[in-house]
Protein backbone atom coordinates (compact mmCIF):
# COMPACT_ATOMS: atom_id res chain seq x y z
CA UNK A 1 -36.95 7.39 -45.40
CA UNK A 2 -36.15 4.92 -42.54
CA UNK A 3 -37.33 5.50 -38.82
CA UNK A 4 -34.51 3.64 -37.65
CA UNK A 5 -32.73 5.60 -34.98
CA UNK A 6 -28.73 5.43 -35.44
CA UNK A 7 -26.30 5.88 -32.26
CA UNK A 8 -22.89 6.98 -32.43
CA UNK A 9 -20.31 4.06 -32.17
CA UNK A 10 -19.15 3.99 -28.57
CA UNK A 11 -15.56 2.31 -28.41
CA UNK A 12 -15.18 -0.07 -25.40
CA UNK A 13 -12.41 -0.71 -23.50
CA UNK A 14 -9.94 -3.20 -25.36
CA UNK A 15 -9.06 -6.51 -23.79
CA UNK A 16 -5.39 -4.95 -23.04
CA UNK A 17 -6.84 -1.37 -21.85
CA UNK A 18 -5.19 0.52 -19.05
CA UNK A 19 -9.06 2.55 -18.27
CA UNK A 20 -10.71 -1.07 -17.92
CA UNK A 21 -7.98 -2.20 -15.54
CA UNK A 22 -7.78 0.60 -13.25
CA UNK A 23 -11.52 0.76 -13.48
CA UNK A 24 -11.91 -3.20 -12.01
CA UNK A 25 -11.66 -3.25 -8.19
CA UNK A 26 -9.53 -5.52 -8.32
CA UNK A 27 -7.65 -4.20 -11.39
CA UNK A 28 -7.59 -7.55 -13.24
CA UNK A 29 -4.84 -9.34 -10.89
CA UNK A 30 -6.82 -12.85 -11.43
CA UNK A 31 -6.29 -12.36 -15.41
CA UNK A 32 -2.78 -13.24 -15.39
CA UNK A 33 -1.38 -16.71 -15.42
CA UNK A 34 2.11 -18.30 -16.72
CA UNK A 35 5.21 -17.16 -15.89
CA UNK A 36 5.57 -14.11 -17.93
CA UNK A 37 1.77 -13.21 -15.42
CA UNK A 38 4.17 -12.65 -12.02
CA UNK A 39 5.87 -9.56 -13.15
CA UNK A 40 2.29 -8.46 -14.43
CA UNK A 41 0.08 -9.87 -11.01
CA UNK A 42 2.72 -7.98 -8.92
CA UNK A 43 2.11 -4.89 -10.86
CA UNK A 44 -1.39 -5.37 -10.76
CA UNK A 45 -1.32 -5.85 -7.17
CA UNK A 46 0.65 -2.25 -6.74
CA UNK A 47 -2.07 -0.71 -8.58
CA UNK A 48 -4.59 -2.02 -5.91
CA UNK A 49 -2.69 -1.77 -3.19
CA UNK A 50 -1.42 2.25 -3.64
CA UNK A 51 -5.43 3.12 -5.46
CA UNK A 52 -4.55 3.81 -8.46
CA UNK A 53 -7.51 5.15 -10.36
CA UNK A 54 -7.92 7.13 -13.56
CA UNK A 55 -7.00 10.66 -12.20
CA UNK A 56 -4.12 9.11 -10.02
CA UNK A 57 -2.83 7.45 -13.52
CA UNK A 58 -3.22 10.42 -15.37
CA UNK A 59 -0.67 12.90 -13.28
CA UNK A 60 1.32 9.74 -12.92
CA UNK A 61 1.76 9.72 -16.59
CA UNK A 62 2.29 13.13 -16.82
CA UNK A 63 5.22 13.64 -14.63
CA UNK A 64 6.55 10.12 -15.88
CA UNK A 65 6.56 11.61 -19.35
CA UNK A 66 8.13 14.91 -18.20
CA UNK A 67 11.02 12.90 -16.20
CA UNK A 68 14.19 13.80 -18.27
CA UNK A 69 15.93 10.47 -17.32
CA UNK A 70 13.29 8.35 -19.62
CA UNK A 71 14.34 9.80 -22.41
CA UNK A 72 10.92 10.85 -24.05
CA UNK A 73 11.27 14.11 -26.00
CA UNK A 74 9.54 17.09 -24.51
CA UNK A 75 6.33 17.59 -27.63
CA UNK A 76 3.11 16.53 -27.41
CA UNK A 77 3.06 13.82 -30.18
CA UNK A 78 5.81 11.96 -28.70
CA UNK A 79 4.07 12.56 -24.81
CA UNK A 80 0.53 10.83 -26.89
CA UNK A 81 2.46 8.12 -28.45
CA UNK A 82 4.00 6.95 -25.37
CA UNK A 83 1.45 7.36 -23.07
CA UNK A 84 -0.54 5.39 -25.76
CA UNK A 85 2.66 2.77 -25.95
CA UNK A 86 3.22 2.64 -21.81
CA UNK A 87 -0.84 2.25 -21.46
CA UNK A 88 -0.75 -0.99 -23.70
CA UNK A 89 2.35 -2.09 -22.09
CA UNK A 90 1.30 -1.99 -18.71
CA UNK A 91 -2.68 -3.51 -19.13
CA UNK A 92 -1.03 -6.47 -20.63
CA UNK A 93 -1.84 -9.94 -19.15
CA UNK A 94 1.52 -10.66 -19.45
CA UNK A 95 4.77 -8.12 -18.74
CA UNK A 96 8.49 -8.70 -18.61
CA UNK A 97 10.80 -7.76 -15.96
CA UNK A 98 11.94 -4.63 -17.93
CA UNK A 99 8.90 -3.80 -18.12
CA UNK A 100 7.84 -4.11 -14.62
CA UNK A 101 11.04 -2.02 -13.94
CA UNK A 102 9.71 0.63 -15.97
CA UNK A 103 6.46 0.56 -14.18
CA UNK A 104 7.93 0.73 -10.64
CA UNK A 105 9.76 4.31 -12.05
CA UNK A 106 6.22 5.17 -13.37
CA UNK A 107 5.29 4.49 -9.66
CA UNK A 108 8.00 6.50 -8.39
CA UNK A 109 10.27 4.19 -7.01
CA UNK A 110 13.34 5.31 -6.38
CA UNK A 111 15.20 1.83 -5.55
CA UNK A 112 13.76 -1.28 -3.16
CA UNK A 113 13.98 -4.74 -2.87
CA UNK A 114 12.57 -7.89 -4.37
CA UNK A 115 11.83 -10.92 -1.78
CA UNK A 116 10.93 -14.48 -2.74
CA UNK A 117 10.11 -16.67 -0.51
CA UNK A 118 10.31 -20.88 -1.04
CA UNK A 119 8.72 -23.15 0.18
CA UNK A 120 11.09 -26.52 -1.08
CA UNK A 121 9.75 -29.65 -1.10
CA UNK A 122 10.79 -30.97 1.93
CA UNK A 123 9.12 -28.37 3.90
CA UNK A 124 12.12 -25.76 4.19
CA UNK A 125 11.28 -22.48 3.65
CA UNK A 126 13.82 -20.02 2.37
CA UNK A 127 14.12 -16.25 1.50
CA UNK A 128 15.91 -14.62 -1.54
CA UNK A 129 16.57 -10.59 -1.64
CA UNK A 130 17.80 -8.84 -4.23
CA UNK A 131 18.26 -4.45 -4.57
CA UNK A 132 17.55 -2.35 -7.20
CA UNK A 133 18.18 1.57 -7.72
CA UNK A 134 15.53 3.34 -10.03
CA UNK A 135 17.86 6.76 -8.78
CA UNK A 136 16.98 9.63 -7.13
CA UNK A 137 14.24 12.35 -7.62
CA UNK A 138 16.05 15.23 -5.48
CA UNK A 139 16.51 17.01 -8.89
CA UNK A 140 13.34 16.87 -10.05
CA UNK A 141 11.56 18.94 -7.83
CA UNK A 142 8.91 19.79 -10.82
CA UNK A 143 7.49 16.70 -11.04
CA UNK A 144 4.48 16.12 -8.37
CA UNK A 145 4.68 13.03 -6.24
CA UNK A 146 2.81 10.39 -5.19
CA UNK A 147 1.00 9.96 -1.97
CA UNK A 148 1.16 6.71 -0.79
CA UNK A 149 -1.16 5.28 1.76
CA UNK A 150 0.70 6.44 5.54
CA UNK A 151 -0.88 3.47 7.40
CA UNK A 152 1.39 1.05 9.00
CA UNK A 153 -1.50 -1.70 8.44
CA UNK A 154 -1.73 -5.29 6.97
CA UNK A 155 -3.73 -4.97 3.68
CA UNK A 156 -5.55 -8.53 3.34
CA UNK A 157 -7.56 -9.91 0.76
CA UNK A 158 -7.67 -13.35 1.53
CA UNK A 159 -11.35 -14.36 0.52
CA UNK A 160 -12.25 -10.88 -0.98
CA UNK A 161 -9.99 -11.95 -4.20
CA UNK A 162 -11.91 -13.81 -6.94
CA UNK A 163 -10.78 -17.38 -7.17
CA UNK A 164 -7.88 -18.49 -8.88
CA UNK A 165 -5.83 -16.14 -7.35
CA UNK A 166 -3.29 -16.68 -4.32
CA UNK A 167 -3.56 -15.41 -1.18
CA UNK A 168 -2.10 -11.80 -0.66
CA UNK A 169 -0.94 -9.57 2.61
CA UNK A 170 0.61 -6.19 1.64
CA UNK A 171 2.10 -4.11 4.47
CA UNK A 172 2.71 -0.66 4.08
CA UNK A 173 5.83 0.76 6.66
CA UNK A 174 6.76 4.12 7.49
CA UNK A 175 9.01 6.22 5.81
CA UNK A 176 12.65 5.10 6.55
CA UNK A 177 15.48 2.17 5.18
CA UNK A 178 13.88 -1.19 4.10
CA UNK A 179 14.68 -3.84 7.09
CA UNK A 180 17.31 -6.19 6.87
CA UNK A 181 16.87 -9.57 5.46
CA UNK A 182 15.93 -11.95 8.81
CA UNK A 183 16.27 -15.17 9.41
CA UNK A 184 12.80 -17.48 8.43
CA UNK A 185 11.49 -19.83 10.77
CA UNK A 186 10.62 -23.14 8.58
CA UNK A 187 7.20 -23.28 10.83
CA UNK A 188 5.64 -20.15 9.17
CA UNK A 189 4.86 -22.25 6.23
CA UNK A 190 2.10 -23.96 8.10
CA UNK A 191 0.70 -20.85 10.11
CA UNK A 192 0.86 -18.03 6.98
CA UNK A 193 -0.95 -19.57 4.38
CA UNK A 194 -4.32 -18.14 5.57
CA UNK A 195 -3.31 -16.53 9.00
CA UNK A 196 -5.10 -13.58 7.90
């Protein structure tokens, strides 16, 4: 007989695991690169910047797998294999649009905006807006909601990022209508960059 001692296999956390990213304080935003990484950074970045943890995931999935409009049927082997699917889906180091889109409903976004702003090569800076409607919520009064952060402050984490990754402000307004698109002042290229 053998006095070797055996453990139980403990599974880690996959490369593409939704617990390891919402477990990294960061939650991996620095891991994504290419083109097919933006979609996935910005998500990334909404996981930070609205604290999504474990538990916070957890009743998101829930009510996002209870929401009648995406189509999931209502037993618990379809709810495990798409919370299984939408957990791969979204730890990816890559994500497309779509499924970025899907994300911001998992988020609870009912509609918003998406703003790029240029920087062209000979200095001009312009900005591009486009809408998009998730739709409503008002008749889904069973599913619980979000709480999102109330502060009207600038998030920054210039410096506190690890490096490779860009510079990033997040503001977080009040309730209300998004603002109208504004005009942009070409000098802002040389005073944002690291203003905070």
């Amino acid at each position: 007989m053998s006095n070797k001692t055996f453990f139980p296999r403990v599974r880690k956390p996959g490369r593409g695991s939704i617990g390891r990213l919402l477990s990294d304080p960061f939650k991996g935003i620095s891991d994504t690169s290419g083109s097919s990484g933006i979609p996935a950074r910005l998500w990334r970045t909404m996981l930070f910047d609205l604290g999504i943890d474990g538990k916070k995931y957890g009743r998101l999935m829930r009510a996002f797998l209870m929401d009648p409009r995406n189509g999931i049927p209502n037993n618990r082997r379809e709810h495990t294999n798409n919370a299984g699917n939408y957990g791969k889906d979204f730890a990816r180091d890559t994500m497309t649009w779509k499924t970025l889109m899907r994300g911001l409903r998992f988020l609870q976004f009912e509609g918003g905006e998406i703003i790029i702003r240029g920087r062209h090569r000979d200095g001009t800076i312009t900005e591009h807006r486009t809408s998009f409607d998730l739709g409503g919520y008002e008749e889904l009064e069973e599913i619980e909601k979000l709480e999102v952060p109330k502060e009207t402050e600038t998030i920054s984490l210039v410096g506190k990022l690890p490096a490779g990754v860009a510079s990033h402000h997040t503001t977080v307004v009040d309730k209300g209508e998004l603002d109208e698109p504004k005009a942009v002042d070409n000098e802002l290229a040389d005073n944002e960059t690291h203003s905070k």
